[in-house]
N, C-alpha and C. Protein backbone atom coordinates (compact mmCIF):
# COMPACT_ATOMS: atom_id res chain seq x y z
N UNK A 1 0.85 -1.18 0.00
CA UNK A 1 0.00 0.00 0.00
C UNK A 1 0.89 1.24 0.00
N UNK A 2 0.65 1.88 -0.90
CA UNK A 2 1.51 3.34 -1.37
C UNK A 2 0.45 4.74 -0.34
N UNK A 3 0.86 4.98 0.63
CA UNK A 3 0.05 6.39 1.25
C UNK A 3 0.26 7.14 0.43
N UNK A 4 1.21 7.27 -0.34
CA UNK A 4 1.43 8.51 -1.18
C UNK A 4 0.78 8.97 -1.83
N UNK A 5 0.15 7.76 -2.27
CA UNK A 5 -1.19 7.82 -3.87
C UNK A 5 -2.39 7.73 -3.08
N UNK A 6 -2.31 8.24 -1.57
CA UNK A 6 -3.85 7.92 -1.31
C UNK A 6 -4.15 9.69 -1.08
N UNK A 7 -5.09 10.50 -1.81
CA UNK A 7 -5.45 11.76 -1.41
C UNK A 7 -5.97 11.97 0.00
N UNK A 8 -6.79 11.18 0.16
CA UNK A 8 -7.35 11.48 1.89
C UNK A 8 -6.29 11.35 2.89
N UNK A 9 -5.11 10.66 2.44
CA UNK A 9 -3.80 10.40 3.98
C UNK A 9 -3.09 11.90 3.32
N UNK A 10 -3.33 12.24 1.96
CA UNK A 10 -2.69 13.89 1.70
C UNK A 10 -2.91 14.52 2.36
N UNK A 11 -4.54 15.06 2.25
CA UNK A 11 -5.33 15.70 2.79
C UNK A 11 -5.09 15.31 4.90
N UNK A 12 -4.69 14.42 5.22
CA UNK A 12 -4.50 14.55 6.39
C UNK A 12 -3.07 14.75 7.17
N UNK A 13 -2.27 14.94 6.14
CA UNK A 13 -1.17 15.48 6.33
C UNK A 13 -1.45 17.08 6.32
N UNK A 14 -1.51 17.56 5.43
CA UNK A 14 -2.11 18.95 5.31
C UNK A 14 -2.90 19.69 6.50
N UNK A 15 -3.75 18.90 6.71
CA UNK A 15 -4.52 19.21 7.88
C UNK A 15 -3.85 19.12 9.17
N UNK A 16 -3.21 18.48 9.03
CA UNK A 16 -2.01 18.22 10.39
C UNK A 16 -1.06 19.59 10.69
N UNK A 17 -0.34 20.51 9.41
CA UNK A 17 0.62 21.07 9.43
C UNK A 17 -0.37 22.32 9.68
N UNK A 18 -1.86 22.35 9.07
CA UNK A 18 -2.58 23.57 9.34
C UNK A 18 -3.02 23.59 10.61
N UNK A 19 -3.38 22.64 11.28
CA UNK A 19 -4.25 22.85 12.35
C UNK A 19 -3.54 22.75 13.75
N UNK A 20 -4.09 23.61 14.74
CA UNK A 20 -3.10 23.22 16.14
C UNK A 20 -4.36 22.31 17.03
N UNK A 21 -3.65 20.97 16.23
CA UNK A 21 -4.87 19.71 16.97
C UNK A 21 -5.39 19.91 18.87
N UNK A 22 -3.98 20.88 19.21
CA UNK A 22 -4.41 20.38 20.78
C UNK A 22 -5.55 21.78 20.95
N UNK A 23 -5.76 22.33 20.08
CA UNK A 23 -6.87 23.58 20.44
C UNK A 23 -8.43 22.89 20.20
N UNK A 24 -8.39 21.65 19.38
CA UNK A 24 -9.73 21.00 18.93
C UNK A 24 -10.36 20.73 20.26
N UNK A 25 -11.29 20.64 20.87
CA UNK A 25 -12.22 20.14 21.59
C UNK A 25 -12.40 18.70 20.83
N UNK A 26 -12.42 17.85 22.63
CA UNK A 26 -12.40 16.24 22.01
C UNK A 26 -14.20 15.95 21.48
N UNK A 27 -13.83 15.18 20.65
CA UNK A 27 -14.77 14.28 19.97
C UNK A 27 -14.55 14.35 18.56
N UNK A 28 -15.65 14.10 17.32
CA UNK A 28 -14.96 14.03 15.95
C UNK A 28 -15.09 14.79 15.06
N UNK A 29 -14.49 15.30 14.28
CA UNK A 29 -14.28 16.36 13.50
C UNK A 29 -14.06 15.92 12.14
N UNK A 30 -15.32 16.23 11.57
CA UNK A 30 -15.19 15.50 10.37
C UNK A 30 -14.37 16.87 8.94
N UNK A 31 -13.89 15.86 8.32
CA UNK A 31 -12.82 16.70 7.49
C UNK A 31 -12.69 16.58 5.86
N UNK A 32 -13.63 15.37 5.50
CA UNK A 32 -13.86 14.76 4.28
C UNK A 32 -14.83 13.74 4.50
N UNK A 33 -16.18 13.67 4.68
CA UNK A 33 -16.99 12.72 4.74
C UNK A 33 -16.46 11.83 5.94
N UNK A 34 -17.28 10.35 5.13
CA UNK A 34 -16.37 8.93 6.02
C UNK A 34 -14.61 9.23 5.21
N UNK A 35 -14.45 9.78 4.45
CA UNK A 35 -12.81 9.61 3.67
C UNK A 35 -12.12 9.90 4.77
N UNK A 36 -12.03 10.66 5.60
CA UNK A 36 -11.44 11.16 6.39
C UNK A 36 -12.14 12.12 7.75
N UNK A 37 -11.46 11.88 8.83
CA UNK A 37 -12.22 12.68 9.78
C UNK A 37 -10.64 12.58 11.16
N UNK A 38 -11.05 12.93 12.09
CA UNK A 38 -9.89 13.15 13.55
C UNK A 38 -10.91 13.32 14.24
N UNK A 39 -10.53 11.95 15.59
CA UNK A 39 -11.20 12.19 17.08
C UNK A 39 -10.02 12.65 17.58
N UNK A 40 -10.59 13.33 18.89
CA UNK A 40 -9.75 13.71 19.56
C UNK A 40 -10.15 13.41 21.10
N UNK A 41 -9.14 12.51 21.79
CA UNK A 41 -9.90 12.09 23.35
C UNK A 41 -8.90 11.94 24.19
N UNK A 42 -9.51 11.90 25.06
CA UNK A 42 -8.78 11.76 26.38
C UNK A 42 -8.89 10.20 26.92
N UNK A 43 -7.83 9.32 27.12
CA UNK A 43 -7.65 8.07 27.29
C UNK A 43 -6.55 7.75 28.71
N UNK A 44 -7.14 6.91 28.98
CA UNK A 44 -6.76 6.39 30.39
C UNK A 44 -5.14 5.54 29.63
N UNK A 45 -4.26 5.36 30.20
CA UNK A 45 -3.37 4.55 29.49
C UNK A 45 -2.97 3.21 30.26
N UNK A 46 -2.41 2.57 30.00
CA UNK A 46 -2.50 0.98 30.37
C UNK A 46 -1.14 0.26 30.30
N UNK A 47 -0.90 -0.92 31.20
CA UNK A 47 0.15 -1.39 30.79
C UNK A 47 0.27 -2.38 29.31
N UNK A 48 1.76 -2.81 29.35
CA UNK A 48 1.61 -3.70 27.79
C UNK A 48 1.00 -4.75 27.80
N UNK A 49 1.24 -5.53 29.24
CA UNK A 49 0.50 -6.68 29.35
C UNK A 49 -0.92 -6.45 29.24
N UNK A 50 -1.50 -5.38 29.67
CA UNK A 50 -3.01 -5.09 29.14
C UNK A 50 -3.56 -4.54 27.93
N UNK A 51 -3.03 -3.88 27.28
CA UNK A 51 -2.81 -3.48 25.54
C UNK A 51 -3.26 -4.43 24.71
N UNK A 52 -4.07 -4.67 24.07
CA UNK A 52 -4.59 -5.65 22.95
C UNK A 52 -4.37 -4.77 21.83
N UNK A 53 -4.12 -5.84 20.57
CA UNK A 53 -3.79 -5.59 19.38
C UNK A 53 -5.10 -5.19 18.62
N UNK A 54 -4.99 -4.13 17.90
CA UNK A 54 -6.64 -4.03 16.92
C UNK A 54 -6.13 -3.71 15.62
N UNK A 55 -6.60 -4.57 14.41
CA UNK A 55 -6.47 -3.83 13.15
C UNK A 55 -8.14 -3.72 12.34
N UNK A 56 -8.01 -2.60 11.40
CA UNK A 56 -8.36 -2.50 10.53
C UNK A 56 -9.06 -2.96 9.19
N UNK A 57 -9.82 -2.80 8.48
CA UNK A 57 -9.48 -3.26 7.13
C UNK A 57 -9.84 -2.06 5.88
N UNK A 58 -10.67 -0.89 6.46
CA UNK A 58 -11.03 0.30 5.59
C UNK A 58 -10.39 1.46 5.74
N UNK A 59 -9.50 1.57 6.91
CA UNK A 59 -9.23 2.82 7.21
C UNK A 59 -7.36 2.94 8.08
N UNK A 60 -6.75 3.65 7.59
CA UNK A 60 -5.63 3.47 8.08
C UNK A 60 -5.52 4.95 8.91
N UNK A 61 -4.90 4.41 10.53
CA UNK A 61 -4.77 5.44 11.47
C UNK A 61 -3.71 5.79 11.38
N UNK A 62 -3.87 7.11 11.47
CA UNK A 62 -2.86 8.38 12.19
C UNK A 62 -2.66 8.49 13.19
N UNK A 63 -2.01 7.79 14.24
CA UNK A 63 -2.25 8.33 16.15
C UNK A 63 -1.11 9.94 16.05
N UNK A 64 -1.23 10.49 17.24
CA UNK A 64 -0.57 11.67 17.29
C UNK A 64 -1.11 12.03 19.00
N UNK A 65 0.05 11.59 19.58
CA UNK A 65 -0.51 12.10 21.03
C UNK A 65 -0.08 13.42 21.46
N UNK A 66 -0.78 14.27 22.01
CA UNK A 66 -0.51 15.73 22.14
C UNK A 66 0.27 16.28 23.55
N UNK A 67 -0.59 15.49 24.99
CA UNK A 67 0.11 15.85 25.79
C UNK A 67 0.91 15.52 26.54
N UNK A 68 1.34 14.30 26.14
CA UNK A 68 2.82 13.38 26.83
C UNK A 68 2.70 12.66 25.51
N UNK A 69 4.09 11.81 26.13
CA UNK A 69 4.38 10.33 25.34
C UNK A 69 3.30 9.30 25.15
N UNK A 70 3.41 8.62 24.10
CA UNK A 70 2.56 7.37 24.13
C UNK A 70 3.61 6.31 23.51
N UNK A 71 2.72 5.56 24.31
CA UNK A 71 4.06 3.79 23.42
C UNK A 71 2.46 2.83 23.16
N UNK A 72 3.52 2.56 22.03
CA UNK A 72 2.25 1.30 21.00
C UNK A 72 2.95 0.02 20.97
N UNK A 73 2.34 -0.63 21.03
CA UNK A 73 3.03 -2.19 20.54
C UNK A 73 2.77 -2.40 18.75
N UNK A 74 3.53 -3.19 18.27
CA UNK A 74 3.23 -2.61 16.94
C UNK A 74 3.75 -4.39 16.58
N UNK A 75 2.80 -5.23 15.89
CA UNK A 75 3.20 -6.74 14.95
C UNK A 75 2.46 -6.42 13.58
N UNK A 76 2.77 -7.23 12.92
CA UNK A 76 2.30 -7.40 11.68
C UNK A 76 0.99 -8.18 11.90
N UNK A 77 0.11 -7.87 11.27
CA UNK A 77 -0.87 -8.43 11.44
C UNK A 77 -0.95 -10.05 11.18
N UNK A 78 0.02 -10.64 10.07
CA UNK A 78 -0.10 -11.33 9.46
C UNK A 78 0.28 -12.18 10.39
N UNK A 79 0.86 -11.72 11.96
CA UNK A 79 1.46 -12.86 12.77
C UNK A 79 0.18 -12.68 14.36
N UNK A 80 -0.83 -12.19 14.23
CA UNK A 80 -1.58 -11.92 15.20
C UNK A 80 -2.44 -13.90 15.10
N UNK A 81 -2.31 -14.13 16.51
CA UNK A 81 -3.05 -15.30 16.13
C UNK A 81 -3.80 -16.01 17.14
N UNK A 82 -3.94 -14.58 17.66
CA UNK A 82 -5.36 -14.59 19.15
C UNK A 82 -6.36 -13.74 18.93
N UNK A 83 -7.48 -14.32 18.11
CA UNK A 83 -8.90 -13.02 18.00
C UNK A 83 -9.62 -13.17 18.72
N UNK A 84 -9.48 -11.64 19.30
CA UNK A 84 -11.05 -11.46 20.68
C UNK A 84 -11.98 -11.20 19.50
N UNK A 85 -13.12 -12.78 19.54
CA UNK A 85 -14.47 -12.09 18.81
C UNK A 85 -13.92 -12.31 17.32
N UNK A 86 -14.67 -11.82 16.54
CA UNK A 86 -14.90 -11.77 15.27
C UNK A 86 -14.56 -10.67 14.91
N UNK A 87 -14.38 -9.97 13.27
CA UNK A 87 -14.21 -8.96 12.87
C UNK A 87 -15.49 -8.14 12.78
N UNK A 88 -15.62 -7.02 13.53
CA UNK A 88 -16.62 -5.89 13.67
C UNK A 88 -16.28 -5.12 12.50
N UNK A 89 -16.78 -5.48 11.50
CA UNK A 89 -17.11 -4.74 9.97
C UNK A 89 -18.00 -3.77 9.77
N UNK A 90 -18.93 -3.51 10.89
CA UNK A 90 -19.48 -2.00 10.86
C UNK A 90 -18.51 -0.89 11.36
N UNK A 91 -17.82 -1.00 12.76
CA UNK A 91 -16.97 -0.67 13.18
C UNK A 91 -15.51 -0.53 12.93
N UNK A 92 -14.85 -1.38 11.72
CA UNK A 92 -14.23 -1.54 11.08
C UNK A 92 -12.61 -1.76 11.96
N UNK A 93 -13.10 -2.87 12.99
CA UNK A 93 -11.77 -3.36 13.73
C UNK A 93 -11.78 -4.85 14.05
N UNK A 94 -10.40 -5.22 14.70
CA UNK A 94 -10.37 -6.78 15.05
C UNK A 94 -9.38 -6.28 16.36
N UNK A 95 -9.63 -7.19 17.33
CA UNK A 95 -9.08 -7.10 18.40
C UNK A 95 -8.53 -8.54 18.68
N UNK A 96 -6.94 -8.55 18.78
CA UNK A 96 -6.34 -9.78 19.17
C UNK A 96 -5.64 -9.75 20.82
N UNK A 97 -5.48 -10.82 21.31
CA UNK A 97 -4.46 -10.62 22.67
C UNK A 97 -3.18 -11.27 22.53
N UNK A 98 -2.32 -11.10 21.77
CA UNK A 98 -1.03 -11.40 21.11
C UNK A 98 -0.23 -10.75 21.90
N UNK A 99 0.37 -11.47 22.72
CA UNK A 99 1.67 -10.75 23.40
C UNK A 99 2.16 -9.22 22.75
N UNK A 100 2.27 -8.20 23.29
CA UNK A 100 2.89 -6.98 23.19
C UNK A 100 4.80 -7.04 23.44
N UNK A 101 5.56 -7.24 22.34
CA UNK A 101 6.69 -7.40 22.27
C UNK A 101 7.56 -6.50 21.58
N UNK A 102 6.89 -5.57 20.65
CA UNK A 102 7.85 -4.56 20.21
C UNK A 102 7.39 -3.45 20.42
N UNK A 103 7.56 -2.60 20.90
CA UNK A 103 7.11 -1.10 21.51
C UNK A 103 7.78 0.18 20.78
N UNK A 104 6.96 0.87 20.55
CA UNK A 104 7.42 2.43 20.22
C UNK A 104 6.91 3.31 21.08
N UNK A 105 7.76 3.85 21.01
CA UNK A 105 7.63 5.55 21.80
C UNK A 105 7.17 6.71 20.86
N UNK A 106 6.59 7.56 21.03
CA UNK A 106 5.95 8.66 20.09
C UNK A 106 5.56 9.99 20.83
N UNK A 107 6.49 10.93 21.13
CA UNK A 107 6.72 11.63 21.52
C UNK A 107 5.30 12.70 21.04
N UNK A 108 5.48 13.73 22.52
CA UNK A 108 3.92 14.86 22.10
C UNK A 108 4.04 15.54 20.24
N UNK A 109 3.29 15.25 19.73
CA UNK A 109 3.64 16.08 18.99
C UNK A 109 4.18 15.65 17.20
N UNK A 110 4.11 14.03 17.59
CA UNK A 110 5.05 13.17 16.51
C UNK A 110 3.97 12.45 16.44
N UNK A 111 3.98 11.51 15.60
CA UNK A 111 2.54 10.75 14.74
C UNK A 111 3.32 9.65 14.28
N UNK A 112 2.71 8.44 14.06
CA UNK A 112 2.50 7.34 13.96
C UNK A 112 1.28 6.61 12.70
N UNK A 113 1.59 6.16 12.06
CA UNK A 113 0.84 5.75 10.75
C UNK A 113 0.85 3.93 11.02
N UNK A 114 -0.17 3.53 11.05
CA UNK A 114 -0.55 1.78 10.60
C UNK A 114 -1.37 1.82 9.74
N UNK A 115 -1.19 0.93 9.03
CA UNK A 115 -2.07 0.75 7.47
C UNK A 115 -2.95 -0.97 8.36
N UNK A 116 -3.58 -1.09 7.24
CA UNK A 116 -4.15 -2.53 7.59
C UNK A 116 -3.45 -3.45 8.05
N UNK A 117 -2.39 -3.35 7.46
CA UNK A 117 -1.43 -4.75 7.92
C UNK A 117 -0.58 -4.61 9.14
N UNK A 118 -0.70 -3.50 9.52
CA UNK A 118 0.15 -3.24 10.53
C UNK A 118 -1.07 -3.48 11.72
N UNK A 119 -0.72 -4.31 13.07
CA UNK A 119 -1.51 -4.22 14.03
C UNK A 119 -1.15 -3.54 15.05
N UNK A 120 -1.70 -3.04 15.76
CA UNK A 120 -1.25 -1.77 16.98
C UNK A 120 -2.09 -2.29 17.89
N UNK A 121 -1.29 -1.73 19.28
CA UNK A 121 -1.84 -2.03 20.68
C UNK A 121 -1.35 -0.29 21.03
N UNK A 122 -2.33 0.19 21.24
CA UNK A 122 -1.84 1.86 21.40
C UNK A 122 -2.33 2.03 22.68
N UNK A 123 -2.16 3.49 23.70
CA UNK A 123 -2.79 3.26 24.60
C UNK A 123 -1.47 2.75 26.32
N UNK A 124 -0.37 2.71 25.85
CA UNK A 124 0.81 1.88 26.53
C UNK A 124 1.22 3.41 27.55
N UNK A 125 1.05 3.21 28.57
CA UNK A 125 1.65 4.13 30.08
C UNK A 125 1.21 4.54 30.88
N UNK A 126 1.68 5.67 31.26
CA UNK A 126 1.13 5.82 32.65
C UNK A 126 0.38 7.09 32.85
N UNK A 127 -0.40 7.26 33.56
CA UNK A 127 -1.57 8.57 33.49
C UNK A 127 -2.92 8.60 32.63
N UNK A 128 -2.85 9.35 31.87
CA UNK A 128 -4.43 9.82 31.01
C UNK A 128 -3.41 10.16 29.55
N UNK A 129 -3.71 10.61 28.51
CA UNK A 129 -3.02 11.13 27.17
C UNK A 129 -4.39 11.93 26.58
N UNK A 130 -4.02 12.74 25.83
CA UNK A 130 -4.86 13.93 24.94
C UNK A 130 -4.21 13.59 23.58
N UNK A 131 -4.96 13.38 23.00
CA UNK A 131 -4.28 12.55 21.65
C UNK A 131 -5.33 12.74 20.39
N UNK A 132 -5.02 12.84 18.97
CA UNK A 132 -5.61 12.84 17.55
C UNK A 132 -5.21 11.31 17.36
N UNK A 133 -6.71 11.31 16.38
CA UNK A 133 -6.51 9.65 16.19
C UNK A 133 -7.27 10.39 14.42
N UNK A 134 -6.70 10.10 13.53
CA UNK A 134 -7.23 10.15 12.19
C UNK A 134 -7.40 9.53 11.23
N UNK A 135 -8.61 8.74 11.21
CA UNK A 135 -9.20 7.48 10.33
C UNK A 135 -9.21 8.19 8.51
N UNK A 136 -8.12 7.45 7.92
CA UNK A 136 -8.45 7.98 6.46
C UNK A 136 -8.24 6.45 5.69
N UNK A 137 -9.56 6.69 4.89
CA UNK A 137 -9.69 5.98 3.97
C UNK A 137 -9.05 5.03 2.97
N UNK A 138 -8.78 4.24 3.22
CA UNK A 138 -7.85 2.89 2.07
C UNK A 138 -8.25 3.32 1.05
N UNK A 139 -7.78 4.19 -0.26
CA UNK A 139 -7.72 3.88 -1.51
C UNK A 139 -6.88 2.88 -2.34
N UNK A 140 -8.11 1.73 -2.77
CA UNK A 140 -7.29 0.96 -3.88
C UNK A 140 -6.87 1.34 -4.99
């Protein structure tokens, strides 16, 4: 999957360099239809051992945490091989409990991209986080 050739992950780059996300009031802000939109919330954070993996299949996230650090666990999807439940296709996620073994750090202010194939456990530390989350659209 090429982001490059996708206009809506353009368009949410753009929107990124225009907007000062931490002035948004949380909830969702739509920015292009379903193509694109940014929540913005306030989240309790968690350890790794509690972090479950969720992917995708319509929409590839942008995380961007605003007022501290966040750490993600990050596998390939293709090696996830514990599903909580079935795939929620209205909702457009899968939730696995796959050991959390490779971790990133993502500093206030820095962003993070998973496409479908990439699975994320986001959500990793200590306190609360103020964070953009921006669902844009898979163009085939």
């Amino acid at each position: 999957m090429n982001l490059q050739d996708n206009p809506y992950y353009q368009l949410a780059l753009q929107y990124i360099q225009q907007t000062n996300l931490s002035q948004l009031p949380s909830g969702k802000h739509v920015i292009d239809g379903e193509n694109l939109w940014v929540n913005i919330t306030d989240s309790p954070l968690r350890t790794a051992a509690e972090a479950r993996f969720e992917v995708h299949n319509r929409y590839v996230d942008i995380q961007i945490p605003l007022s501290g650090a966040e750490q993600y666990g990050i596998r390939p999807r293709s090696l996830c091989t514990r599903p909580i439940g079935d795939f929620n296709a209205q909702d457009d996620y899968q939730l696995f409990d796959d050991p959390v073994e490779d971790i990133r750090t993502v500093e206030p202010g820095g962003l993070i991209v998973f496409d479908p194939e990439t699975a994320h456990a986001p959500l990793i530390g200590e306190g609360t986080i103020h964070k953009a989350i921006f669902k844009v659209r898979v163009v085939e």
